[in-house]
C-alpha atoms as a PDB file:
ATOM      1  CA  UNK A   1     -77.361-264.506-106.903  1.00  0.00           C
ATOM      2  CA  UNK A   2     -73.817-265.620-107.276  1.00  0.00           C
ATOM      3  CA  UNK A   3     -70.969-266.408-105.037  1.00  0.00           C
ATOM      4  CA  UNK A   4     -68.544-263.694-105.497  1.00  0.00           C
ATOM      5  CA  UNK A   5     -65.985-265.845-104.264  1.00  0.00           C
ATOM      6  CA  UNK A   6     -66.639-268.265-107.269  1.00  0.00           C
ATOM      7  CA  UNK A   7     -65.180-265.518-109.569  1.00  0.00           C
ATOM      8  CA  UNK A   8     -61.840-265.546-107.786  1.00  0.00           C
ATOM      9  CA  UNK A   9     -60.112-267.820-109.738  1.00  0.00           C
ATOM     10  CA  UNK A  10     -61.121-266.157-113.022  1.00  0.00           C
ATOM     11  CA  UNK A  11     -59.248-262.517-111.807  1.00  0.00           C
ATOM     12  CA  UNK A  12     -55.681-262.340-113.477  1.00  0.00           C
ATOM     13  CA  UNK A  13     -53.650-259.271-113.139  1.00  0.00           C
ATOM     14  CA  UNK A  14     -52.823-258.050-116.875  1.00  0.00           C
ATOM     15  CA  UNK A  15     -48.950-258.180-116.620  1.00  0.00           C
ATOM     16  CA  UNK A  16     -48.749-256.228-120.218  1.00  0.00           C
ATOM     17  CA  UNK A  17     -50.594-253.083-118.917  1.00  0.00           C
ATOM     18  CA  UNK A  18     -48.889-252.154-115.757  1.00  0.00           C
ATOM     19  CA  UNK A  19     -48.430-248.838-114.905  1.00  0.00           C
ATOM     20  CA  UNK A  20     -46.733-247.233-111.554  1.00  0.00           C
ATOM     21  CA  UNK A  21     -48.991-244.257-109.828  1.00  0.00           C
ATOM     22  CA  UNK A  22     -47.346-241.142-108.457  1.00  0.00           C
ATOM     23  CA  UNK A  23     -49.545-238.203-106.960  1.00  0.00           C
ATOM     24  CA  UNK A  24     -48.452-234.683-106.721  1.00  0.00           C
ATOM     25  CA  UNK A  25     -50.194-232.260-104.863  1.00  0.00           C
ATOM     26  CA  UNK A  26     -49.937-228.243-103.711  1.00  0.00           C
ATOM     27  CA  UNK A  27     -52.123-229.796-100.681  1.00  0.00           C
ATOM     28  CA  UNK A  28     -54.699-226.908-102.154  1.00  0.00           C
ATOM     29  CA  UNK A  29     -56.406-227.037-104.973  1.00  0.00           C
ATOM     30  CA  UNK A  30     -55.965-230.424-106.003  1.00  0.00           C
ATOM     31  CA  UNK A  31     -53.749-233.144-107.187  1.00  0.00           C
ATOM     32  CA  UNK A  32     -52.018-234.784-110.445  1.00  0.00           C
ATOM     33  CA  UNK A  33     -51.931-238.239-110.703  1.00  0.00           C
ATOM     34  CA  UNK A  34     -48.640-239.367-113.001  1.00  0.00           C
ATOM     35  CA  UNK A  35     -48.965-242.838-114.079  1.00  0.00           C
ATOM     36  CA  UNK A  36     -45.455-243.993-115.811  1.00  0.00           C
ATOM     37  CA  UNK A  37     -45.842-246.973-117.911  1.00  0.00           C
ATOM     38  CA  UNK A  38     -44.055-250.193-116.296  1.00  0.00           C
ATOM     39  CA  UNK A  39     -42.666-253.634-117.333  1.00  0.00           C
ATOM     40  CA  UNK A  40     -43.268-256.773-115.236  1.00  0.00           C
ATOM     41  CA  UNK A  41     -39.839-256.269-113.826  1.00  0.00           C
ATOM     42  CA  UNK A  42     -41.026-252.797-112.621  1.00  0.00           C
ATOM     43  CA  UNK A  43     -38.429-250.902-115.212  1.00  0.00           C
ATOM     44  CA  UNK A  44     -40.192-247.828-117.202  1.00  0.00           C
ATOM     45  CA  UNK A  45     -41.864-248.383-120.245  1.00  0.00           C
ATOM     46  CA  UNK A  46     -39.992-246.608-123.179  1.00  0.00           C
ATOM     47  CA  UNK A  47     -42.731-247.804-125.778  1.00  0.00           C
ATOM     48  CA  UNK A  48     -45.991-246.615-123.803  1.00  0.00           C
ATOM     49  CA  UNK A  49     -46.201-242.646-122.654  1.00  0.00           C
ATOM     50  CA  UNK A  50     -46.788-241.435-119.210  1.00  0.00           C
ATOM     51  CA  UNK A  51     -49.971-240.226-118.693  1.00  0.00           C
ATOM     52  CA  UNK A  52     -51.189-237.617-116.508  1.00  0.00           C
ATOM     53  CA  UNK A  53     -54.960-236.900-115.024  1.00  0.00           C
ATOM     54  CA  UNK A  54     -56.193-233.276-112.962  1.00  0.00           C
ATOM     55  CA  UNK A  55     -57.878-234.506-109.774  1.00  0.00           C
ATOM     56  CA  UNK A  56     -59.665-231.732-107.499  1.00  0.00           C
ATOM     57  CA  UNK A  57     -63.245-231.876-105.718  1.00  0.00           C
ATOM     58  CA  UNK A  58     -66.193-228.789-106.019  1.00  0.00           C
ATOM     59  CA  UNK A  59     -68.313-228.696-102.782  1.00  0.00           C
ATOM     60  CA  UNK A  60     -71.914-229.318-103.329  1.00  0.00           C
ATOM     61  CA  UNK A  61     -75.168-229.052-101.287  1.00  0.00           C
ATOM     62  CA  UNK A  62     -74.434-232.585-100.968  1.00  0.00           C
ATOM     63  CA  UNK A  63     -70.752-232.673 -99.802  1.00  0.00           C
ATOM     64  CA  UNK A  64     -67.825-232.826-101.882  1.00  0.00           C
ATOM     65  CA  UNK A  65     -67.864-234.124-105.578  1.00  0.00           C
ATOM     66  CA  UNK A  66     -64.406-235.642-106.901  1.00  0.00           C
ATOM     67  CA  UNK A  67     -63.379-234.769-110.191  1.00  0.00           C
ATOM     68  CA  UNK A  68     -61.115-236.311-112.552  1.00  0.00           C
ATOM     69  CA  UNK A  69     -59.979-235.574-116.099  1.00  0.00           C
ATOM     70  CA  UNK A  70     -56.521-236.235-118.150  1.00  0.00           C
ATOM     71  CA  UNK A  71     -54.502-233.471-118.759  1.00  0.00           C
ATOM     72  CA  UNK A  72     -52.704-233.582-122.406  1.00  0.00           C
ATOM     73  CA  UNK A  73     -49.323-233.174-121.587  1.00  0.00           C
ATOM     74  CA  UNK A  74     -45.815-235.034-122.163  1.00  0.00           C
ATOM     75  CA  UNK A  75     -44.058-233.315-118.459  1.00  0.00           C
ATOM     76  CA  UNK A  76     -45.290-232.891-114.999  1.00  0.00           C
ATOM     77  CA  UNK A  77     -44.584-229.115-115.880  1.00  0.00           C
ATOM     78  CA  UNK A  78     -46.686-229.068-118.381  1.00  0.00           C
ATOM     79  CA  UNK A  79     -49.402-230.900-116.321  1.00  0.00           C
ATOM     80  CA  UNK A  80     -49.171-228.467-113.409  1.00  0.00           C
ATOM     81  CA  UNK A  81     -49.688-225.545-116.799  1.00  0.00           C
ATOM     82  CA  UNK A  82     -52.651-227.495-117.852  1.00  0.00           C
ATOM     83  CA  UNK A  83     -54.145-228.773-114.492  1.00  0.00           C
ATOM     84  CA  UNK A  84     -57.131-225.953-114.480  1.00  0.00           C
ATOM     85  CA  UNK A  85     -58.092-226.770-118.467  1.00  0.00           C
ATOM     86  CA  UNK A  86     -58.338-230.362-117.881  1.00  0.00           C
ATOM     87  CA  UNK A  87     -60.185-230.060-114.051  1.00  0.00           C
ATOM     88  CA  UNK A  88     -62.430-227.198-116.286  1.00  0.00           C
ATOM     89  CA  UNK A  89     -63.235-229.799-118.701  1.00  0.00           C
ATOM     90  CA  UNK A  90     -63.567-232.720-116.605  1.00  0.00           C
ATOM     91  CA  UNK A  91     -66.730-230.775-115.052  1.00  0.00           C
ATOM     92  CA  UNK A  92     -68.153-229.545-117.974  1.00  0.00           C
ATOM     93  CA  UNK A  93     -68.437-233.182-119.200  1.00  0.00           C
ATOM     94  CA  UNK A  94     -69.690-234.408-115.687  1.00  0.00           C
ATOM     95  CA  UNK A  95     -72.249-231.665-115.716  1.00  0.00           C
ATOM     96  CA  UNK A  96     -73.183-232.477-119.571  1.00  0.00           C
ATOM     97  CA  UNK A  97     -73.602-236.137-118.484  1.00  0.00           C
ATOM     98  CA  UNK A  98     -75.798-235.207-115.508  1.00  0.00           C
ATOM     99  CA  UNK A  99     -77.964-233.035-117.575  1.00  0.00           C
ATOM    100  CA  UNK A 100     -78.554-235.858-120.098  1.00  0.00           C
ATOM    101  CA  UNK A 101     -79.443-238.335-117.582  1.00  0.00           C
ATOM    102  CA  UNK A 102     -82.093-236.038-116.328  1.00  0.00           C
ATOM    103  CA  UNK A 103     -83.373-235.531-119.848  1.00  0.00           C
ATOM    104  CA  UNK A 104     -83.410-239.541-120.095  1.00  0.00           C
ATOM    105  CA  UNK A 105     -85.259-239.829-116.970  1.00  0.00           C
ATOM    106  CA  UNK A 106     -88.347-236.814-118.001  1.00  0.00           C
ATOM    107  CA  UNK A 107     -88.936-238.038-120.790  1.00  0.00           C
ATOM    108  CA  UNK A 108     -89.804-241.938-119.734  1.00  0.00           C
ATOM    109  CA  UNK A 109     -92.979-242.813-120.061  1.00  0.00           C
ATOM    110  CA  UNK A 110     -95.005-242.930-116.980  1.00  0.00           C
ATOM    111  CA  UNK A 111     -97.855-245.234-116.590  1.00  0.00           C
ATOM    112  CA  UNK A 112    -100.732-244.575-114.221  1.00  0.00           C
ATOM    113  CA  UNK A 113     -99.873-247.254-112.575  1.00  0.00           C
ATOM    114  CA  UNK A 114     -96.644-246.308-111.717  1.00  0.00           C
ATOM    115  CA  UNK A 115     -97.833-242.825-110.922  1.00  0.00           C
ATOM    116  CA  UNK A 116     -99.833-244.412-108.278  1.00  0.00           C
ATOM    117  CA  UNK A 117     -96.634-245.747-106.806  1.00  0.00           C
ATOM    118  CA  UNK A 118     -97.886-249.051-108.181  1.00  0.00           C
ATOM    119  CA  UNK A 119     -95.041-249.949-110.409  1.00  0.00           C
ATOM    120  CA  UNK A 120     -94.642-253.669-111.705  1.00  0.00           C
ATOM    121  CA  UNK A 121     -96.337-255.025-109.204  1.00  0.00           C
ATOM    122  CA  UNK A 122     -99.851-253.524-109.304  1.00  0.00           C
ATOM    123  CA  UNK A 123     -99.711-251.845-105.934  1.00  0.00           C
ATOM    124  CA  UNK A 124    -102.387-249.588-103.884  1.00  0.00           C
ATOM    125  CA  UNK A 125    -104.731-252.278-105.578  1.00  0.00           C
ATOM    126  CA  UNK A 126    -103.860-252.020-109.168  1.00  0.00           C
ATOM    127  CA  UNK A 127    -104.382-254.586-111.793  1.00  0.00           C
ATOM    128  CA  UNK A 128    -103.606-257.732-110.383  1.00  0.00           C
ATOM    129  CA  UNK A 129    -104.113-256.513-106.474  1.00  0.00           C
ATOM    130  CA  UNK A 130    -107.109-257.427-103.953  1.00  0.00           C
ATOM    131  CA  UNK A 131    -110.344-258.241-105.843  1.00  0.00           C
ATOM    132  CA  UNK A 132    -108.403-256.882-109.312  1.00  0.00           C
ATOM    133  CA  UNK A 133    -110.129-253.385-108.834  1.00  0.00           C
ATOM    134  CA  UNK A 134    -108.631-250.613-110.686  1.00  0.00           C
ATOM    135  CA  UNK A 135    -107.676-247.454-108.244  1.00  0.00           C
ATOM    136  CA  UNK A 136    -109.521-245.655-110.355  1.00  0.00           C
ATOM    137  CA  UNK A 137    -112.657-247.387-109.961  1.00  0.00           C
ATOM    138  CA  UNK A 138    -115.804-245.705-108.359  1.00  0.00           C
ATOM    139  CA  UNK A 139    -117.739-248.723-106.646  1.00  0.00           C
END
């Protein structure tokens, strides 16, 4: 494994993509981050557009689940107008994601092996455990 610490001197903060982060919230349903476009001097941007993203959290069985979308929008009025599209759609993709990562996992192929809880590795005395008996071997 390597030393993260070796990487150090290969990090280099991109001076020509700066941008300066404001968040607005109604301390209820969520928040709007506003991220204005800034020069290395710290001056706005004129030639990059501000950019605005719906952030609000669902409660699950698990605890609470961020969520995080952009909302198309050139004014923070706007934004606050389209703040419960974009949080809508920011779910709707997270759940669509979800759904096909469970669909990636079913339909792996599972050896017996690994049904056995063997895995890679052969264990419960797979292929390649004590004596090289198969668990489902009847001596």
């Amino acid at each position: 494994m390597s030393d993260p610490l070796s990487k150090m001197e290969e990090i280099e903060f991109n001076a020509a993509d700066l941008w300066r982060e404001e968040v607005i919230t109604d301390r209820t349903v969520g928040s709007i981050r506003v991220m204005t476009p800034v020069t290395a001097e710290g001056e706005a941007d004129p030639g990059r557009s501000v950019e605005y993203y719906a952030q609000t959290q669902i409660m699950t069985q698990g605890g609470a689940l961020p969520i995080e979308g952009p909302i198309e929008a050139t004014s923070l009025s706007e934004a606050i107008k389209g703040f419960g599209p974009a949080a809508k759609a920011a779910l709707q993709e997270m759940m669509d994601r979800m759904r096909e990562m469970q669909r990636e996992a079913a339909s792996q192929i599972v050896t017996p092996d690994q049904a056995m809880g063997g895995g890679m590795g052969g264990g419960m005395g797979g292929r390649g455990g004590a004596g090289g008996a198969s668990p489902f071997s009847l001596k």
